[in-house]
PDB file of N, CA and C in Angstrom:
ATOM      1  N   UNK A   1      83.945 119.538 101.099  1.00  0.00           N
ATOM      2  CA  UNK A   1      82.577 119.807 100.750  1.00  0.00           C
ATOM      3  C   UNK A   1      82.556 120.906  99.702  1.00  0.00           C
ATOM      4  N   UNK A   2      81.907 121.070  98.582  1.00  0.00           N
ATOM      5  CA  UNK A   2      81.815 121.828  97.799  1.00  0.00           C
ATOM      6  C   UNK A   2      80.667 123.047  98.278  1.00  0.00           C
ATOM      7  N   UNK A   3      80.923 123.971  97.388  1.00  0.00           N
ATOM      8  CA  UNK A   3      80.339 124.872  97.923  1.00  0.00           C
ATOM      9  C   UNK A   3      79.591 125.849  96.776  1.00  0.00           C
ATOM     10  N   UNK A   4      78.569 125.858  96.861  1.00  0.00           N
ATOM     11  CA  UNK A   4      77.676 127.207  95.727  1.00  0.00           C
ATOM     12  C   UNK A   4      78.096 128.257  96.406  1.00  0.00           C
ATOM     13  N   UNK A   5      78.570 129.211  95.135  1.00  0.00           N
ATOM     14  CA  UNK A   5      78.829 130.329  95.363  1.00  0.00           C
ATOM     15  C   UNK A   5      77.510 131.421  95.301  1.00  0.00           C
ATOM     16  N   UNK A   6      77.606 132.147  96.289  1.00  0.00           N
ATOM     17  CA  UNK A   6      76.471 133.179  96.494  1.00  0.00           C
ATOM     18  C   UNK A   6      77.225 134.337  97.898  1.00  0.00           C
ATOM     19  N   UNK A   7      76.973 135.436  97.750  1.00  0.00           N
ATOM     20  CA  UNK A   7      77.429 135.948  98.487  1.00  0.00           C
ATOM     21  C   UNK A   7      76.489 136.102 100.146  1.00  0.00           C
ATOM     22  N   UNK A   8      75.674 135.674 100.134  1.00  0.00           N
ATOM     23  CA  UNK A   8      74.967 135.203 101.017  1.00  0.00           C
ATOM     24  C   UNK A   8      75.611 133.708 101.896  1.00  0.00           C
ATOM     25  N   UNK A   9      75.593 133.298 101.012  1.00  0.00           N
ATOM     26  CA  UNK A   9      75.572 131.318 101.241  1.00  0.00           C
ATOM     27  C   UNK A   9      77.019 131.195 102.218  1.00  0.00           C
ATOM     28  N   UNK A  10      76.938 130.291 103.206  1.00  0.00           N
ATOM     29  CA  UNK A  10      78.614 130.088 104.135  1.00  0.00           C
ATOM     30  C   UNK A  10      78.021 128.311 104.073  1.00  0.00           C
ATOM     31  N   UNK A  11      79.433 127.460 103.453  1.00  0.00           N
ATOM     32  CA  UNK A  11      79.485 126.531 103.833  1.00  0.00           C
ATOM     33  C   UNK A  11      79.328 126.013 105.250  1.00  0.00           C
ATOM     34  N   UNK A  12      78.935 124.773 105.332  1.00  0.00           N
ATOM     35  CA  UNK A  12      79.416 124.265 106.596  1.00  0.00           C
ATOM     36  C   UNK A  12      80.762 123.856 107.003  1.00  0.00           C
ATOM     37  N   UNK A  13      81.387 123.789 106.200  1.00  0.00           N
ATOM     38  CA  UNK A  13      82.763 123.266 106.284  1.00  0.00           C
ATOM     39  C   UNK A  13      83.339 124.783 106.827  1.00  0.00           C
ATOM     40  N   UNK A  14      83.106 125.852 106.174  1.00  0.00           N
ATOM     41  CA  UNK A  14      84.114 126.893 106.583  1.00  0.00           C
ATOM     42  C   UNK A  14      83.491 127.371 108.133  1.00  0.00           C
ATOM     43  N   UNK A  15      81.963 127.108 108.143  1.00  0.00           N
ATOM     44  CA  UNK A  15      81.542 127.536 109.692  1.00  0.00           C
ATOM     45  C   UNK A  15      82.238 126.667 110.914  1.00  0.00           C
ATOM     46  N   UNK A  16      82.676 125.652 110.020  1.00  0.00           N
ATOM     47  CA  UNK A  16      83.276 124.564 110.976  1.00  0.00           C
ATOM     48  C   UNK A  16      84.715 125.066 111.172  1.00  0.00           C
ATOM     49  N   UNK A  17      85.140 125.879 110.442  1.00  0.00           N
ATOM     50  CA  UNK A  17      86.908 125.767 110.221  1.00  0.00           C
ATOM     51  C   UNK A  17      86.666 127.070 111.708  1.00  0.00           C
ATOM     52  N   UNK A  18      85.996 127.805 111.353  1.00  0.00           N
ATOM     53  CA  UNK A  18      86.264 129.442 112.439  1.00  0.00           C
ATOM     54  C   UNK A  18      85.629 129.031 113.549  1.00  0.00           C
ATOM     55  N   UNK A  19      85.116 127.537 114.200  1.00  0.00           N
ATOM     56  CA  UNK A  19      84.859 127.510 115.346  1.00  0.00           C
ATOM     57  C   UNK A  19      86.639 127.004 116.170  1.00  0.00           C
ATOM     58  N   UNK A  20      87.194 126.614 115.477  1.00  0.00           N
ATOM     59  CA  UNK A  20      88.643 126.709 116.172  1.00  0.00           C
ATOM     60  C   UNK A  20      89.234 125.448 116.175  1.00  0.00           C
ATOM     61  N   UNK A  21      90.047 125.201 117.155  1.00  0.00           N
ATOM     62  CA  UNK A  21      90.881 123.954 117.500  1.00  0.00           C
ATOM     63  C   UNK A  21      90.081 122.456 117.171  1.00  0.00           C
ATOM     64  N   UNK A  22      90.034 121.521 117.786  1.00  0.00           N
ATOM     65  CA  UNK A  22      89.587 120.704 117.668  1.00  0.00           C
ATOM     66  C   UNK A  22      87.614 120.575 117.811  1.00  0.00           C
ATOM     67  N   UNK A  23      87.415 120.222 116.640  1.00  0.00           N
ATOM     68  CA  UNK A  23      86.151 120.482 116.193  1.00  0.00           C
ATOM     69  C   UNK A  23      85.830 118.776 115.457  1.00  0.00           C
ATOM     70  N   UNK A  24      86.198 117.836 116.305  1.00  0.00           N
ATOM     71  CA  UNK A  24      85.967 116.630 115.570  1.00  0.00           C
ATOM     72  C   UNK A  24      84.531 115.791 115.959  1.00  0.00           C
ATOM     73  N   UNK A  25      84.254 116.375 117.171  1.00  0.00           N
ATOM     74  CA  UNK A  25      83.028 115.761 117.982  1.00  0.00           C
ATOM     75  C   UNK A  25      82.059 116.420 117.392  1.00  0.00           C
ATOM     76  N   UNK A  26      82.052 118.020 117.064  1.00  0.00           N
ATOM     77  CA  UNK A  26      80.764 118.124 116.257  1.00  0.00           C
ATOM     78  C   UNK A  26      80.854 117.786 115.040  1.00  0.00           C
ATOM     79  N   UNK A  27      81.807 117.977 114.376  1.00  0.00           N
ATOM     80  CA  UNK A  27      81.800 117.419 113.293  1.00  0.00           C
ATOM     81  C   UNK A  27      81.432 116.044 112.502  1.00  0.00           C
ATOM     82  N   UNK A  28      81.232 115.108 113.693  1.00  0.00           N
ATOM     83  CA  UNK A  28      80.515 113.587 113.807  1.00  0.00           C
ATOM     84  C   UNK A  28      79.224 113.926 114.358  1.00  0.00           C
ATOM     85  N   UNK A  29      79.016 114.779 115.388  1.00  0.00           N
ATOM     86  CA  UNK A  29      78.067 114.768 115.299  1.00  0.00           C
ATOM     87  C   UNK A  29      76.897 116.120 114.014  1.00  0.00           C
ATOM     88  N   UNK A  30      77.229 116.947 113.251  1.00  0.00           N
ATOM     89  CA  UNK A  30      76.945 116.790 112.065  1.00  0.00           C
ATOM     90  C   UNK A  30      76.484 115.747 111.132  1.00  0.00           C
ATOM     91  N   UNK A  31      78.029 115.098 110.902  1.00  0.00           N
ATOM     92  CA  UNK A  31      77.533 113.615 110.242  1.00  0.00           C
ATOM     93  C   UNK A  31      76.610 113.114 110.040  1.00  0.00           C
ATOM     94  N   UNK A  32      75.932 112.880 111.626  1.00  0.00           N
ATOM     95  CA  UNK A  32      75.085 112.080 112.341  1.00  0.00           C
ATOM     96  C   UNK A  32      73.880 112.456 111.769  1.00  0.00           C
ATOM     97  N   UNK A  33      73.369 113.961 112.009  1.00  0.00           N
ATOM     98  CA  UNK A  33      72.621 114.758 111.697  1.00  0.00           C
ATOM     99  C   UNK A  33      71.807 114.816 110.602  1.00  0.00           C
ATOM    100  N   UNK A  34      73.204 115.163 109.389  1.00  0.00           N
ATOM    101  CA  UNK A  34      72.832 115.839 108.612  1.00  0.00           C
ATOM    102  C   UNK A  34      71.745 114.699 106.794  1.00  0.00           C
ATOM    103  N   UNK A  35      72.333 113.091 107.081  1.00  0.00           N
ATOM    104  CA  UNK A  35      70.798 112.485 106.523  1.00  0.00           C
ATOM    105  C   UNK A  35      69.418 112.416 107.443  1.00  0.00           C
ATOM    106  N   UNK A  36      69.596 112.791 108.655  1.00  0.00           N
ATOM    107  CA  UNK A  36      67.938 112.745 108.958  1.00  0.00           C
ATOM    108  C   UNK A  36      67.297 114.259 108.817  1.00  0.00           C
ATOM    109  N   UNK A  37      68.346 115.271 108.990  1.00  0.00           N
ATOM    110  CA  UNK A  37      67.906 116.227 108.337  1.00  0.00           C
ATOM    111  C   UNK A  37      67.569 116.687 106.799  1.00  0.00           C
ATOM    112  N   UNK A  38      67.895 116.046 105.820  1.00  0.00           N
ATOM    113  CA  UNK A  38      67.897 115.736 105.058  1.00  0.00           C
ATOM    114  C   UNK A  38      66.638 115.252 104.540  1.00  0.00           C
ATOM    115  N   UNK A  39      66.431 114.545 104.911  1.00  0.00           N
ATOM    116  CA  UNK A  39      65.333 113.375 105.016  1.00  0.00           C
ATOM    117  C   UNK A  39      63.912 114.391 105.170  1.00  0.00           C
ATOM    118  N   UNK A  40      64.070 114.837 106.713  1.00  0.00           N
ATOM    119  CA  UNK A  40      63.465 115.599 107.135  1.00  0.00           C
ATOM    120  C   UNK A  40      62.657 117.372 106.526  1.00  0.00           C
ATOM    121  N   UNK A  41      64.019 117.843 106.112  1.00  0.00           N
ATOM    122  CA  UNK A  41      63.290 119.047 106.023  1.00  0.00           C
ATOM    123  C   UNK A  41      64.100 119.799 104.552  1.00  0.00           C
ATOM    124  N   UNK A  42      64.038 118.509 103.368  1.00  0.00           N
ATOM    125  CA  UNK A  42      63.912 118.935 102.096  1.00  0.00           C
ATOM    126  C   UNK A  42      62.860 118.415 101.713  1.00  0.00           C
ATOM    127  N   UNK A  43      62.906 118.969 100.120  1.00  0.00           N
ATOM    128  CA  UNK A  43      61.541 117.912  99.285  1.00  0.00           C
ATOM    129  C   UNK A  43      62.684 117.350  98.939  1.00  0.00           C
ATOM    130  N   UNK A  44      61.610 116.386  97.927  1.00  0.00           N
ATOM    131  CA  UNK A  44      62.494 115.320  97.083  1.00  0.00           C
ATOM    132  C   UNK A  44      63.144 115.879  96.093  1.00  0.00           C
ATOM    133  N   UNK A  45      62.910 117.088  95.395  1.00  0.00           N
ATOM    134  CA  UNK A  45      63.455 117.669  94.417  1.00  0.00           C
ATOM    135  C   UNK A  45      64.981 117.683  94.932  1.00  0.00           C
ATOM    136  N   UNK A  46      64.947 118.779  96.137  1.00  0.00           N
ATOM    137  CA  UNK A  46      65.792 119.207  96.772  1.00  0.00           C
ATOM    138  C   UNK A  46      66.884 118.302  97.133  1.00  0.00           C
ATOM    139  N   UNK A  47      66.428 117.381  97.501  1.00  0.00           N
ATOM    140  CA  UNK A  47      67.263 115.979  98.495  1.00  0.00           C
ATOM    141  C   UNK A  47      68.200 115.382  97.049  1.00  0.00           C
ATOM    142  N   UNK A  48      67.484 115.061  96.093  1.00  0.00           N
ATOM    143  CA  UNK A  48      67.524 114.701  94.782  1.00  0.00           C
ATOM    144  C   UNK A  48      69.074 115.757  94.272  1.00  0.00           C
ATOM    145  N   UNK A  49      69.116 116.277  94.224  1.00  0.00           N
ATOM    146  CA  UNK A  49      69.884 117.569  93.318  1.00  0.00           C
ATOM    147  C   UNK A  49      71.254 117.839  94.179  1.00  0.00           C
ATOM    148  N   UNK A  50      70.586 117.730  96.098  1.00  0.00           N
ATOM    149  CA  UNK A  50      71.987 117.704  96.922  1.00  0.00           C
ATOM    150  C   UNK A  50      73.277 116.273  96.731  1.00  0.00           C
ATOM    151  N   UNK A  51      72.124 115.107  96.366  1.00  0.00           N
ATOM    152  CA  UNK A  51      72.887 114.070  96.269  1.00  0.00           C
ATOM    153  C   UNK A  51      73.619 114.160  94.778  1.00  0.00           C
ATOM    154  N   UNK A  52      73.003 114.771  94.031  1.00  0.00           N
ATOM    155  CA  UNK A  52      73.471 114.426  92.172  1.00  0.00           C
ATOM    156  C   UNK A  52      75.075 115.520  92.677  1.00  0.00           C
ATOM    157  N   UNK A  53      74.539 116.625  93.411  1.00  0.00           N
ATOM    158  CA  UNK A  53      76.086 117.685  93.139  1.00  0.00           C
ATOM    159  C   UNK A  53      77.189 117.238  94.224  1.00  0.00           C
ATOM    160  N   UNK A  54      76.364 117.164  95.660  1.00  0.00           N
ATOM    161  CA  UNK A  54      77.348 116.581  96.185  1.00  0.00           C
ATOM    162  C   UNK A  54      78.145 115.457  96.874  1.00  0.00           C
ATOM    163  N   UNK A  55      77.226 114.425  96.345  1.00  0.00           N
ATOM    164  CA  UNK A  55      77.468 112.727  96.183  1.00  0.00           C
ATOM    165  C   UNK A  55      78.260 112.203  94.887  1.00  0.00           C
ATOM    166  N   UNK A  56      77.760 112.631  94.139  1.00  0.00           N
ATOM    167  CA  UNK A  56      77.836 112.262  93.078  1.00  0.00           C
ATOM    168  C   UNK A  56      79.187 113.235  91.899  1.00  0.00           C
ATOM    169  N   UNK A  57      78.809 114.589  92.531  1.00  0.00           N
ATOM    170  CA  UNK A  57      80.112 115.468  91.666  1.00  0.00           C
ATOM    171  C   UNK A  57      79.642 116.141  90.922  1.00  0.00           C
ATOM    172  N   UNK A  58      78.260 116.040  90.451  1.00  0.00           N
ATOM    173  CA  UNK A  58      77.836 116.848  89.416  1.00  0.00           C
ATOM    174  C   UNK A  58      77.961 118.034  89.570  1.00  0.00           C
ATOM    175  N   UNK A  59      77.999 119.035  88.243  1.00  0.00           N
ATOM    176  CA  UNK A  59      78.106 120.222  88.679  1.00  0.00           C
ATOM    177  C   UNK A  59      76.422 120.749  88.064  1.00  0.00           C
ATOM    178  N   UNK A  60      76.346 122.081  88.187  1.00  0.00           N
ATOM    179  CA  UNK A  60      74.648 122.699  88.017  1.00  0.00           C
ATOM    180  C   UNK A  60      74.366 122.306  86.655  1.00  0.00           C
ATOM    181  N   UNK A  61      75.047 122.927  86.117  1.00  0.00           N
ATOM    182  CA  UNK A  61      74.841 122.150  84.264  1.00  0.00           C
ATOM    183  C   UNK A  61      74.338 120.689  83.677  1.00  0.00           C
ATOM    184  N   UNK A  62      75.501 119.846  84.506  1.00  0.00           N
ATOM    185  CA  UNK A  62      75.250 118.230  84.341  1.00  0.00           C
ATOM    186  C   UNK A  62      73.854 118.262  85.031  1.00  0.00           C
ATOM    187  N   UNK A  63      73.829 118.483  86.386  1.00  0.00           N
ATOM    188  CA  UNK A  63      72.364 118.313  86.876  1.00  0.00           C
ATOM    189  C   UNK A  63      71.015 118.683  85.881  1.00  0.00           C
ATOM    190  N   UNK A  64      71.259 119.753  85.661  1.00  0.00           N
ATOM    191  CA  UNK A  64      70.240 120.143  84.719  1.00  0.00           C
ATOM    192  C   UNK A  64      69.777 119.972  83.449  1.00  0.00           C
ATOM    193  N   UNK A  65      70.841 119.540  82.574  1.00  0.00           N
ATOM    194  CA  UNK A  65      70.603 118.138  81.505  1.00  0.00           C
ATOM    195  C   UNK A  65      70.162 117.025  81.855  1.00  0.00           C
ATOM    196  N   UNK A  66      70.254 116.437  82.861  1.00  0.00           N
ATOM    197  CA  UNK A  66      69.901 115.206  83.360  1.00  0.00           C
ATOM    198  C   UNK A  66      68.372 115.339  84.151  1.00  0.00           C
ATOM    199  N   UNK A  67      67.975 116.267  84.561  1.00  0.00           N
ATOM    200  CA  UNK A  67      66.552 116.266  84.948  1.00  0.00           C
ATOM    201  C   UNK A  67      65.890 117.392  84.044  1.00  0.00           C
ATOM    202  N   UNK A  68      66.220 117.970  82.504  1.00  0.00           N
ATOM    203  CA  UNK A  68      65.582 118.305  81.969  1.00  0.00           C
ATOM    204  C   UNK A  68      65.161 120.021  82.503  1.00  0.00           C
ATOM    205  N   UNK A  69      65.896 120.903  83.607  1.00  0.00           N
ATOM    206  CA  UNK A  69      65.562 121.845  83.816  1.00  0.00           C
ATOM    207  C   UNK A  69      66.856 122.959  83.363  1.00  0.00           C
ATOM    208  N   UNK A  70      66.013 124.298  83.532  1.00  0.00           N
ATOM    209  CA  UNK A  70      67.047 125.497  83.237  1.00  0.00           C
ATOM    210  C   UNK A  70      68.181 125.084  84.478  1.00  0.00           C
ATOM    211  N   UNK A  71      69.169 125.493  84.011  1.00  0.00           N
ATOM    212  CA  UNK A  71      70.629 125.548  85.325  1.00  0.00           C
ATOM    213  C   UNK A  71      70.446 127.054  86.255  1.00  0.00           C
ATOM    214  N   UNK A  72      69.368 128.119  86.074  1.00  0.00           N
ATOM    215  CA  UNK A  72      69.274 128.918  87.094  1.00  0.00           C
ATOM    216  C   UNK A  72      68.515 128.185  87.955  1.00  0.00           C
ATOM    217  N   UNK A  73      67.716 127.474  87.828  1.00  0.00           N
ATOM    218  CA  UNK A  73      66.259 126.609  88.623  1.00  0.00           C
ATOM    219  C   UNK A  73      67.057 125.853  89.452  1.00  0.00           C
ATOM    220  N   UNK A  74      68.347 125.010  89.033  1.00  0.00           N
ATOM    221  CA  UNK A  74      68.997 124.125  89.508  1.00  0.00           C
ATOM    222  C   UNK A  74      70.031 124.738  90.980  1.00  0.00           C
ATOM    223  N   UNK A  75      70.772 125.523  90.180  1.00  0.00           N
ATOM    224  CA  UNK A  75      71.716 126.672  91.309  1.00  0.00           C
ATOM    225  C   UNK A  75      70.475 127.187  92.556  1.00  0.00           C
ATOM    226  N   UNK A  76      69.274 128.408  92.083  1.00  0.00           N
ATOM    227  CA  UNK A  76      68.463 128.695  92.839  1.00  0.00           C
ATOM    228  C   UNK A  76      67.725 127.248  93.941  1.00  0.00           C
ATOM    229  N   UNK A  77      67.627 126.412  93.521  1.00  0.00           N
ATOM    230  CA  UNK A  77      67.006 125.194  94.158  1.00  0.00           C
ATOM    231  C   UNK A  77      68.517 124.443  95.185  1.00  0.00           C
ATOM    232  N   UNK A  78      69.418 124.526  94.421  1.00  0.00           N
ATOM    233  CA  UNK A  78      70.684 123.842  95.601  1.00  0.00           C
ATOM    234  C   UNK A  78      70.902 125.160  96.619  1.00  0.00           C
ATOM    235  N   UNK A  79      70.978 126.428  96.245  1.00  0.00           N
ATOM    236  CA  UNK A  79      70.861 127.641  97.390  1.00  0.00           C
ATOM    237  C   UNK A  79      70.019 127.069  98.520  1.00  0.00           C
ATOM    238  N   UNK A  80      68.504 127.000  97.746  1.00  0.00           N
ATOM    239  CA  UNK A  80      67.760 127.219  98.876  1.00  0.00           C
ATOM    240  C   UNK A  80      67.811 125.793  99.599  1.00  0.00           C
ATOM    241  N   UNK A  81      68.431 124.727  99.320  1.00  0.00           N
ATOM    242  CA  UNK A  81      68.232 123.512  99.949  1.00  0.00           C
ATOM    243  C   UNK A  81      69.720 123.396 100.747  1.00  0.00           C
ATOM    244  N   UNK A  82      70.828 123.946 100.663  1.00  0.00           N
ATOM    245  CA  UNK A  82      72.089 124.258 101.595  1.00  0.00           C
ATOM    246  C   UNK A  82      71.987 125.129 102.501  1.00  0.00           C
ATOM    247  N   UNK A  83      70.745 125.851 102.367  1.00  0.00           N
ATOM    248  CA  UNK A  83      70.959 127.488 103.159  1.00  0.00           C
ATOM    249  C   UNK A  83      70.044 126.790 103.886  1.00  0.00           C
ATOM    250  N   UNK A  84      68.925 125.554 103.786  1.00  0.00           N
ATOM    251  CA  UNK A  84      68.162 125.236 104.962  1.00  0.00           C
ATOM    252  C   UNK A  84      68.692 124.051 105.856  1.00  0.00           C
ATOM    253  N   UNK A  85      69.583 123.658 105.217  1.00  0.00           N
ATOM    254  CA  UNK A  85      70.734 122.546 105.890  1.00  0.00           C
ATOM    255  C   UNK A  85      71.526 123.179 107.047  1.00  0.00           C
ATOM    256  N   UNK A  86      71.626 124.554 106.358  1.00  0.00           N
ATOM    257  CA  UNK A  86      72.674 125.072 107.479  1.00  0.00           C
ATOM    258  C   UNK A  86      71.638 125.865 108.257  1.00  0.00           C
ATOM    259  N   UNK A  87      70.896 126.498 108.483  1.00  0.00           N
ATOM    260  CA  UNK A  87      70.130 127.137 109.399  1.00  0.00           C
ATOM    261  C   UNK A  87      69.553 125.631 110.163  1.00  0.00           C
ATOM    262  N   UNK A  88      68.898 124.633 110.069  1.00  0.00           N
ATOM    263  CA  UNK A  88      68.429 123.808 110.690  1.00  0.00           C
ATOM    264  C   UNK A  88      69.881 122.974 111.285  1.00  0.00           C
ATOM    265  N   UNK A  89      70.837 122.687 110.909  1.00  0.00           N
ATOM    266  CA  UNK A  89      72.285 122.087 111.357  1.00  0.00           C
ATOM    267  C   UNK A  89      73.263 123.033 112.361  1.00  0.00           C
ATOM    268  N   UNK A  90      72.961 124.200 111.882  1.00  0.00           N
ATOM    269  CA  UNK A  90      73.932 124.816 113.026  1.00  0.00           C
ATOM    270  C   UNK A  90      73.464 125.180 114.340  1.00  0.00           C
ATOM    271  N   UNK A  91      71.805 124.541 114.620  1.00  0.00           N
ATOM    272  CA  UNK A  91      71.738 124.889 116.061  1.00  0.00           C
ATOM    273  C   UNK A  91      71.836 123.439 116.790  1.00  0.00           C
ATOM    274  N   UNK A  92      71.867 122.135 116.058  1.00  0.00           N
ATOM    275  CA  UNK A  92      71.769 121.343 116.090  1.00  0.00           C
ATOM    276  C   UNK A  92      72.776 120.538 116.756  1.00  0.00           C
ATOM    277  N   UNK A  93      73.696 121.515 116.424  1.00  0.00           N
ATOM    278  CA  UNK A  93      75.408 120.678 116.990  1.00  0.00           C
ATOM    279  C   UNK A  93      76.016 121.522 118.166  1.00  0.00           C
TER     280      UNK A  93
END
């Protein structure tokens, strides 16, 4: 899983690594989770921009040529749409 850098921001992948040994059951159940959360509790902007960077590979730049916005708007907008993935996902599992 890729990860925006911010000194704030913790992947899910690394919250996943420091829960320990075998971590495969939440980790499916994540999976499970994380398009209805998705779905659920982004906008479309948001949902839009998670799939272009991390479906797709794009990085903030490419994104932001391609929908016509500044690349701070783009970074600030994937922050705030990972940082609500993981506050709504990590009580979840």
């Amino acid at each position: 899983m890729r990860h925006i850098a911010s000194d704030e921001s913790i992947s899910l992948l690394h919250w996943y690594r420091e829960l320990g040994a075998d971590n495969s059951s939440t980790l499916q159940r994540l999976m499970t989770l994380l398009p209805q959360a998705m779905e659920t509790e982004l906008t479309d902007r948001q949902r839009q921009m998670i799939h272009m960077y991390f479906y797709e590979g794009m990085n903030i730049t490419q994104i932001a040529r391609a929908l016509s916005l500044n690349p701070s708007s783009v970074s600030r907008t994937l922050h705030r749409a990972t940082q609500r993935l993981f506050r709504v996902l990590r009580y979840a599992v």
